[in-house]
N, C-alpha and C. Protein backbone atom coordinates (compact mmCIF):
# COMPACT_ATOMS: atom_id res chain seq x y z
N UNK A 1 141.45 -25.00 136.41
CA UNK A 1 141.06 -23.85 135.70
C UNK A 1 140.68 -24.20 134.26
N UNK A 2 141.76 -24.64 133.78
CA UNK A 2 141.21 -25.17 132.06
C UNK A 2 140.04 -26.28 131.96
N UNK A 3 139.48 -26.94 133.49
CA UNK A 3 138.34 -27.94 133.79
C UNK A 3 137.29 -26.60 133.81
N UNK A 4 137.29 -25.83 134.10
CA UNK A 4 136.22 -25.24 134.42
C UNK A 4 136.19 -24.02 133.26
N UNK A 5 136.83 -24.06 132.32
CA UNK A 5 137.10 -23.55 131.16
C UNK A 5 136.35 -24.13 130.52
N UNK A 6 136.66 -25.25 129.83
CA UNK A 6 136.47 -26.36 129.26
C UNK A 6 134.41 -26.51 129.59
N UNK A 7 134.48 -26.75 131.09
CA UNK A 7 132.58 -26.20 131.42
C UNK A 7 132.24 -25.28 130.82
N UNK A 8 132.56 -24.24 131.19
CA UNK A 8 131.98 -22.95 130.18
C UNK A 8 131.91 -23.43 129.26
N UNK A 9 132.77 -23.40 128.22
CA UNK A 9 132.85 -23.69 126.77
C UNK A 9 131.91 -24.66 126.48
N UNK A 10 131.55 -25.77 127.27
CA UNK A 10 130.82 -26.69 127.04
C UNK A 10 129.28 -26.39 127.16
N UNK A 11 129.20 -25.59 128.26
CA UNK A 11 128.08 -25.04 128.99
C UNK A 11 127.91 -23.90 127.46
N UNK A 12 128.33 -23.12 127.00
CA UNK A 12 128.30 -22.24 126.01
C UNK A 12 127.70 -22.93 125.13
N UNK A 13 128.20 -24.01 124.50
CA UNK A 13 127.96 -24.65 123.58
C UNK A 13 126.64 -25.42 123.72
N UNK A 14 126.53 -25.79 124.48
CA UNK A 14 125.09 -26.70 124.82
C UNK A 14 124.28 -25.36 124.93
N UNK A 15 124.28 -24.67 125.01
CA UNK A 15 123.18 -22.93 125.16
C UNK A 15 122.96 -22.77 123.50
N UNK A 16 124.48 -22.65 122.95
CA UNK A 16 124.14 -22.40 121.56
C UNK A 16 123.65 -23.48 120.89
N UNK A 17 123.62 -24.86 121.22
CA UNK A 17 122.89 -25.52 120.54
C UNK A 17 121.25 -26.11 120.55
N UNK A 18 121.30 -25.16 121.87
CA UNK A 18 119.78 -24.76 122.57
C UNK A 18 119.37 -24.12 121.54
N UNK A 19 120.00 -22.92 121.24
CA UNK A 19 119.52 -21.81 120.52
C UNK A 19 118.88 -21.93 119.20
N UNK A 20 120.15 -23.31 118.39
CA UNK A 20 119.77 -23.23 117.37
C UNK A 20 118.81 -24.65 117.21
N UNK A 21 118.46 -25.23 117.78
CA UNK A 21 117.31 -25.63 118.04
C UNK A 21 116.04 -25.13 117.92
N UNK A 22 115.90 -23.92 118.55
CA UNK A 22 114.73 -23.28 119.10
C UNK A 22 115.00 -22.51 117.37
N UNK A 23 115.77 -22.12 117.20
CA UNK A 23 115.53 -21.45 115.80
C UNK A 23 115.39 -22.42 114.13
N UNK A 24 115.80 -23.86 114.45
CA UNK A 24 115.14 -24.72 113.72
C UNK A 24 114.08 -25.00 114.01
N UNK A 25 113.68 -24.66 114.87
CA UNK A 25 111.48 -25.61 115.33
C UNK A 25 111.19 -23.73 114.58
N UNK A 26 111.94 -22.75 114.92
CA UNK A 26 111.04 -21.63 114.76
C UNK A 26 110.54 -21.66 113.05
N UNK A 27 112.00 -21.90 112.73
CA UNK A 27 112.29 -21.83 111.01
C UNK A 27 111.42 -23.15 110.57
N UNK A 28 111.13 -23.89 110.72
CA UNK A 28 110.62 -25.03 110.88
C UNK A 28 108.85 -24.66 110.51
N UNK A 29 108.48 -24.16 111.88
CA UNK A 29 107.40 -23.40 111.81
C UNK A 29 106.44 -22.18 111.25
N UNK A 30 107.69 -21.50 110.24
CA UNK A 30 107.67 -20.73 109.44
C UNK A 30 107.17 -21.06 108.11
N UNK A 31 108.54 -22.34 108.02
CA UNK A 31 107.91 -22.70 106.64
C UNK A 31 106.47 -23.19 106.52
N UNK A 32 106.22 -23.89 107.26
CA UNK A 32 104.98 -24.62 107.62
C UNK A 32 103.74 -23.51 107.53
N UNK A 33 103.83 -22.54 108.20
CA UNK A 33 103.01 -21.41 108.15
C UNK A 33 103.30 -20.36 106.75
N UNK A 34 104.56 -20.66 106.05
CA UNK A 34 104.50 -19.91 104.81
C UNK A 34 103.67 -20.99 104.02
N UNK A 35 104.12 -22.16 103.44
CA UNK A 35 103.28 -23.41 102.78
C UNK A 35 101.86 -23.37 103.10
N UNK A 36 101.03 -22.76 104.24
CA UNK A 36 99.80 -23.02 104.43
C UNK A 36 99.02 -21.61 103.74
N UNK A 37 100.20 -20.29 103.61
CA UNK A 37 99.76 -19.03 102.99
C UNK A 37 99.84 -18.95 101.69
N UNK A 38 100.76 -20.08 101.33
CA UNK A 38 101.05 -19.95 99.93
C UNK A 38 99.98 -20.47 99.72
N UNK A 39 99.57 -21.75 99.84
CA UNK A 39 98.20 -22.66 99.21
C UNK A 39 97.41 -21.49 99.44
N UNK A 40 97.11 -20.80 100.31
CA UNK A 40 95.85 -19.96 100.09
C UNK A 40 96.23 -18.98 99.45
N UNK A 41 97.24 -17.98 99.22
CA UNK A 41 97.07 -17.74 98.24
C UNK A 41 97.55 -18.07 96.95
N UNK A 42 97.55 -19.18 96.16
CA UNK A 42 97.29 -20.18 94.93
C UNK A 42 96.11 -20.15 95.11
N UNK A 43 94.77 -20.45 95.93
CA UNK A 43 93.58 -20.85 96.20
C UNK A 43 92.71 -19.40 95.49
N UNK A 44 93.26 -18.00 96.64
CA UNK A 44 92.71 -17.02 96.21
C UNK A 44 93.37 -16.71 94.95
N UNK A 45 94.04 -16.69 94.23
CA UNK A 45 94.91 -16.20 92.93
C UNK A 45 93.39 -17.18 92.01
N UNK A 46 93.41 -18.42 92.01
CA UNK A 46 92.52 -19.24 91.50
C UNK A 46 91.14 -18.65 91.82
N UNK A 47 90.39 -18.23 92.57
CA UNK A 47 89.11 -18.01 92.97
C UNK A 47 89.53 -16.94 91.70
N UNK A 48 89.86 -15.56 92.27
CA UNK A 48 90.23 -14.39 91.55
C UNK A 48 90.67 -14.78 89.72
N UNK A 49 90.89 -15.53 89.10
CA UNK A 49 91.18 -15.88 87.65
C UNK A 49 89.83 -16.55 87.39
N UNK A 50 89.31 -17.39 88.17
CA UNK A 50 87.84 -17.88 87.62
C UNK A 50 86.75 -16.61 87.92
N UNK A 51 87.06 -15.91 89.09
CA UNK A 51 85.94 -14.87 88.88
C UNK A 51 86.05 -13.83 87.61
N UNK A 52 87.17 -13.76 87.22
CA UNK A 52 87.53 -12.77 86.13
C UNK A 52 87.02 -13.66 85.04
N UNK A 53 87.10 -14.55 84.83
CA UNK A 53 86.86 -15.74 83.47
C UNK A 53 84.96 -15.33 83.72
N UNK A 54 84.73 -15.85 84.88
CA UNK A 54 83.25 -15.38 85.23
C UNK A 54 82.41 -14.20 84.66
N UNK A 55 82.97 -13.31 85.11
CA UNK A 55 82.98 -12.14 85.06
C UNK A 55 82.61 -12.02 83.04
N UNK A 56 83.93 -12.00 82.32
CA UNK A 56 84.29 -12.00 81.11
C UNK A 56 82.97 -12.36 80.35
N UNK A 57 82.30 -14.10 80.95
CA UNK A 57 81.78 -14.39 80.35
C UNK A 57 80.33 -13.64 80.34
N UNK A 58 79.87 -13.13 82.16
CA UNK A 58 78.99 -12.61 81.57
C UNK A 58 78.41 -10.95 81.63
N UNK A 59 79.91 -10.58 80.89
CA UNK A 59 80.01 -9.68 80.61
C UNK A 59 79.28 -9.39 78.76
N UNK A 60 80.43 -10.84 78.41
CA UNK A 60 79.62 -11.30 76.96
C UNK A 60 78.05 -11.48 76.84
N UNK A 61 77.24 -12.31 78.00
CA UNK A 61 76.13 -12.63 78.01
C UNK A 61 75.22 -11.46 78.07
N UNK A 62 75.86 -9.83 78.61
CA UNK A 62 75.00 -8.91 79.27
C UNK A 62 75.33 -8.06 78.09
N UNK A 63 75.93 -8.00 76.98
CA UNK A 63 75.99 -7.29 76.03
C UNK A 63 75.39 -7.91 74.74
N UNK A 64 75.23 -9.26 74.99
CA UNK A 64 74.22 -10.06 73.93
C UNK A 64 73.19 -9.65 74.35
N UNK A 65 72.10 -9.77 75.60
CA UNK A 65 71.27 -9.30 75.94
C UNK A 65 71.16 -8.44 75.70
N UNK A 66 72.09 -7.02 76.14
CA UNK A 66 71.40 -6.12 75.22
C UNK A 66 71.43 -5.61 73.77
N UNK A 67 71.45 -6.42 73.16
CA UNK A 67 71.88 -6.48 71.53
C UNK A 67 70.12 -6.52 71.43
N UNK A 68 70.44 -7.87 72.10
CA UNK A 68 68.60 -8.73 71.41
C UNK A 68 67.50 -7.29 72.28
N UNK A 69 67.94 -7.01 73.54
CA UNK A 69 66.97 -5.84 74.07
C UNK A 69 66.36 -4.76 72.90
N UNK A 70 67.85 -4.47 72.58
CA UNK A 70 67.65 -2.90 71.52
C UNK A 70 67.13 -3.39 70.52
N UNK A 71 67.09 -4.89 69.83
CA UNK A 71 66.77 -5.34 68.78
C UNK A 71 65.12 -5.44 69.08
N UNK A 72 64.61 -5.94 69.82
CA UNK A 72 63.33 -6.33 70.30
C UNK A 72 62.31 -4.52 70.39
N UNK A 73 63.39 -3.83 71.12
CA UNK A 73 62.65 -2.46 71.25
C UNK A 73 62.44 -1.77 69.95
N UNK A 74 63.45 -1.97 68.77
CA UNK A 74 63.16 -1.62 67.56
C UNK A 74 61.78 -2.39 67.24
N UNK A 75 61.80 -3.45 66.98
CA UNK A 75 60.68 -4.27 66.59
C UNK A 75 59.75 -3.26 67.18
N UNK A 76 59.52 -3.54 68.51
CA UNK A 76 58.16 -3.16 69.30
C UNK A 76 57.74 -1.38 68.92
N UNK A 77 58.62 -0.66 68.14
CA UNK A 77 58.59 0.77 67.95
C UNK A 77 58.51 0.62 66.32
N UNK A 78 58.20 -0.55 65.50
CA UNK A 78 58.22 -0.09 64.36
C UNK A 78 56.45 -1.21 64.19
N UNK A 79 55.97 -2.17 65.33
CA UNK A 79 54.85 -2.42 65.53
C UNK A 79 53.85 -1.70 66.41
N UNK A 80 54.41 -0.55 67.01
CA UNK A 80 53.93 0.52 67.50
C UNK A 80 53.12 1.69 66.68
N UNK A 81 54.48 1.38 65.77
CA UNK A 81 54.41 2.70 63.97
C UNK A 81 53.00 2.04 63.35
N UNK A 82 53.28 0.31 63.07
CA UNK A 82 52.23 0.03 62.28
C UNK A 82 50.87 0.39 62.73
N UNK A 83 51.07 -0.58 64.09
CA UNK A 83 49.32 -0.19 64.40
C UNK A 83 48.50 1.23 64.99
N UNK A 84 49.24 2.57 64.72
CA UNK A 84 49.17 3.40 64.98
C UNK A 84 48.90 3.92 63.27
N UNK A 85 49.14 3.27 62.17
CA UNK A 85 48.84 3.65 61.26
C UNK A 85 47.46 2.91 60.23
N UNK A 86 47.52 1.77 61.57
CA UNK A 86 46.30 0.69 61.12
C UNK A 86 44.89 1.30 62.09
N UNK A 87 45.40 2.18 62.46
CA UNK A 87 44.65 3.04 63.67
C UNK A 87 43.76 4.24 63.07
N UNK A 88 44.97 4.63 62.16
CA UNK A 88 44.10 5.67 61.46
C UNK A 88 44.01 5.05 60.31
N UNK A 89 44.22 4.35 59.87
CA UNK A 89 42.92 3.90 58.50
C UNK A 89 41.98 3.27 58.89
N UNK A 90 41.69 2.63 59.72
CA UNK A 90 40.36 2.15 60.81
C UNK A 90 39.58 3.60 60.76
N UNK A 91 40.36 4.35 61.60
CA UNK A 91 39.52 5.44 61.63
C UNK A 91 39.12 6.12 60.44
N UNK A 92 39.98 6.34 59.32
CA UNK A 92 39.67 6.94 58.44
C UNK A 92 38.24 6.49 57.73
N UNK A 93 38.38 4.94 57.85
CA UNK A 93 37.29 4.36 57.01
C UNK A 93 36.26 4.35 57.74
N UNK A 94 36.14 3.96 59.16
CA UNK A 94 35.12 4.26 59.92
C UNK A 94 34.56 5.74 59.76
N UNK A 95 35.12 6.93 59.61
CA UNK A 95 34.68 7.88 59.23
C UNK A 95 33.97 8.22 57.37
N UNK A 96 34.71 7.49 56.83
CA UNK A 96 34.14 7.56 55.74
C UNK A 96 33.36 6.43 55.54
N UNK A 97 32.93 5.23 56.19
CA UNK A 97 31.08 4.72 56.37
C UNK A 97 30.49 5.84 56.81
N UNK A 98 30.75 6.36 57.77
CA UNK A 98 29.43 7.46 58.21
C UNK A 98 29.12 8.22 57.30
N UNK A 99 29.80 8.58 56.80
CA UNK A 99 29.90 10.04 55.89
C UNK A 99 28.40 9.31 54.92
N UNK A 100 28.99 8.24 54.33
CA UNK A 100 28.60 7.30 53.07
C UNK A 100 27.09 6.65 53.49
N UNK A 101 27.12 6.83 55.00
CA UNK A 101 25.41 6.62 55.75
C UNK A 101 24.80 7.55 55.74
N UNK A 102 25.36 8.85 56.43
CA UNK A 102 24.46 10.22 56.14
C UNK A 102 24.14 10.40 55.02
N UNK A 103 25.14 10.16 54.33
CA UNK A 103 25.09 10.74 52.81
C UNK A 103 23.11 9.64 51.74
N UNK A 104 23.65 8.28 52.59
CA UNK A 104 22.62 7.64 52.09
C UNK A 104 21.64 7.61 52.43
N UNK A 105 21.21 8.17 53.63
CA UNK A 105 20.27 8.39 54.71
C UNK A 105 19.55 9.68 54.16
N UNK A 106 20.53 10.60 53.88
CA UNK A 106 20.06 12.25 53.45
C UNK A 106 19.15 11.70 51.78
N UNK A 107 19.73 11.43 51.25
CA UNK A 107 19.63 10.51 49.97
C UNK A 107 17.90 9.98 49.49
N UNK A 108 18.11 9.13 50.91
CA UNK A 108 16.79 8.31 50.82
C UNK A 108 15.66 8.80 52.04
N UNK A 109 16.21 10.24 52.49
CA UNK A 109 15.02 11.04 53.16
C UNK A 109 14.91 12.03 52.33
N UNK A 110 15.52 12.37 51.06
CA UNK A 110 15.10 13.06 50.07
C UNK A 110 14.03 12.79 48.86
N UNK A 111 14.56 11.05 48.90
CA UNK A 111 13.83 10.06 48.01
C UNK A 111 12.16 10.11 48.44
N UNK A 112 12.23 10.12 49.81
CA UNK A 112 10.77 9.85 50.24
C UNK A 112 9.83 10.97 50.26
N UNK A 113 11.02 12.23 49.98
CA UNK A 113 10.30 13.24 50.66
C UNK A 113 9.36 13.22 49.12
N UNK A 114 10.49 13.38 48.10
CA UNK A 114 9.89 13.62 46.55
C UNK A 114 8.67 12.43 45.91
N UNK A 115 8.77 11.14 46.86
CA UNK A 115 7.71 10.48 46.40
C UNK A 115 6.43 10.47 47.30
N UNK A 116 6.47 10.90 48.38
CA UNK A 116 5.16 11.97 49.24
C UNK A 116 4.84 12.85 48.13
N UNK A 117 5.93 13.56 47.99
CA UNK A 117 5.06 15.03 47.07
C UNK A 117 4.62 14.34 46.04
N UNK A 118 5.30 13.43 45.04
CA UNK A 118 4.62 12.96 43.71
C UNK A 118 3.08 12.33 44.14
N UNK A 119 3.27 11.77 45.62
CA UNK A 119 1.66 11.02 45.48
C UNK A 119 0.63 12.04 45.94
N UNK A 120 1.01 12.93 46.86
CA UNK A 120 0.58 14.23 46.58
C UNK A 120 -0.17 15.15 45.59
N UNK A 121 1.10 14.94 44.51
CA UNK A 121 0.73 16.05 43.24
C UNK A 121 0.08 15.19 42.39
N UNK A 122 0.43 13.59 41.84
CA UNK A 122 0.02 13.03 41.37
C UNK A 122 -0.82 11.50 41.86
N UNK A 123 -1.59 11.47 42.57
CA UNK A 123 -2.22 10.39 43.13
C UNK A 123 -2.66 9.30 42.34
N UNK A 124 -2.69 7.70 42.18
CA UNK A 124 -2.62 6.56 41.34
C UNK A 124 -1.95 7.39 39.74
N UNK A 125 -0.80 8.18 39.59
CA UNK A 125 -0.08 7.92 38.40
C UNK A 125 0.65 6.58 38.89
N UNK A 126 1.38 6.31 37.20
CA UNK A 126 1.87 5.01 36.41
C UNK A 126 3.53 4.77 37.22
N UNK A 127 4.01 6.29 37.70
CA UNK A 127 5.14 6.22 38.17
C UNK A 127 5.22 5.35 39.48
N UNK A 128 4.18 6.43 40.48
CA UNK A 128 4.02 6.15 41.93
C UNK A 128 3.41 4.22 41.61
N UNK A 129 2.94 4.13 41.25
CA UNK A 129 2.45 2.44 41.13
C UNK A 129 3.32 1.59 40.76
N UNK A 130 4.47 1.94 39.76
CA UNK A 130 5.56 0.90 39.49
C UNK A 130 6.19 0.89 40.62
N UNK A 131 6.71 2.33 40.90
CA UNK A 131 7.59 2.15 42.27
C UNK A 131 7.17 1.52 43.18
N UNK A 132 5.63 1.70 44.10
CA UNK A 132 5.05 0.96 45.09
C UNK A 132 4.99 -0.61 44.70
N UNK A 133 5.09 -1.10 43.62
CA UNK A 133 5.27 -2.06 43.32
C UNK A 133 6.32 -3.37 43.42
């Protein structure tokens, strides 16, 4: 009886050291599978701190850009101003040649008209001959 006691107990024991076997390969396998989650995430923690560094920087780069943008659009709105004012003094002066052509045109179709009539009224006078001269 205490032989076949003694089995059990033995038989027990060899089960429980089955057991904890199977729960060292499990634990075993755990860690192994925690160590392979941890590196990845260290890996992703790392991706995620350089994309933020990323990020940061061109966050900086997209607010310089638009520094120089708004800076450039001023320019282009105050060379907009100029030649919009080089626009109308072009025009202004182009309008005042004409004026200064009619005006010389009216001038010297007045001139001709009065030296018709003088050769007219006065034919070989001293005037009409210097001038034709």
């Amino acid at each position: 009886m205490l032989q076949g006691l003694a089995h059990r107990q033995q038989a027990s024991m060899s089960m429980h050291a089955m057991k904890m076997e199977e729960l060292d390969n499990k634990i075993a396998e755990t860690d192994q599978r925690l160590a392979i989650h941890t590196r990845s995430l260290a890996d992703v923690s790392t991706e995620a701190s350089t994309a933020q560094k990323e990020e940061m920087v061109l966050k900086a780069e997209w607010q310089e850009l638009s520094a120089e943008l708004e800076e450039h659009q001023k320019e282009n709105l105050a060379l907009c101003d100029k030649i919009k004012r080089s626009r109308q003094a072009i025009t202004a002066e182009i309008i005042e040649q004409r004026r200064m052509k009619r005006s010389f045109h009216n001038a010297s179709a007045q001139l001709n008209k009065r030296i018709r009539k003088g050769l007219q009224e006065h034919p070989g006078s001293a005037f009409v001959n210097d001038f034709l001269a």
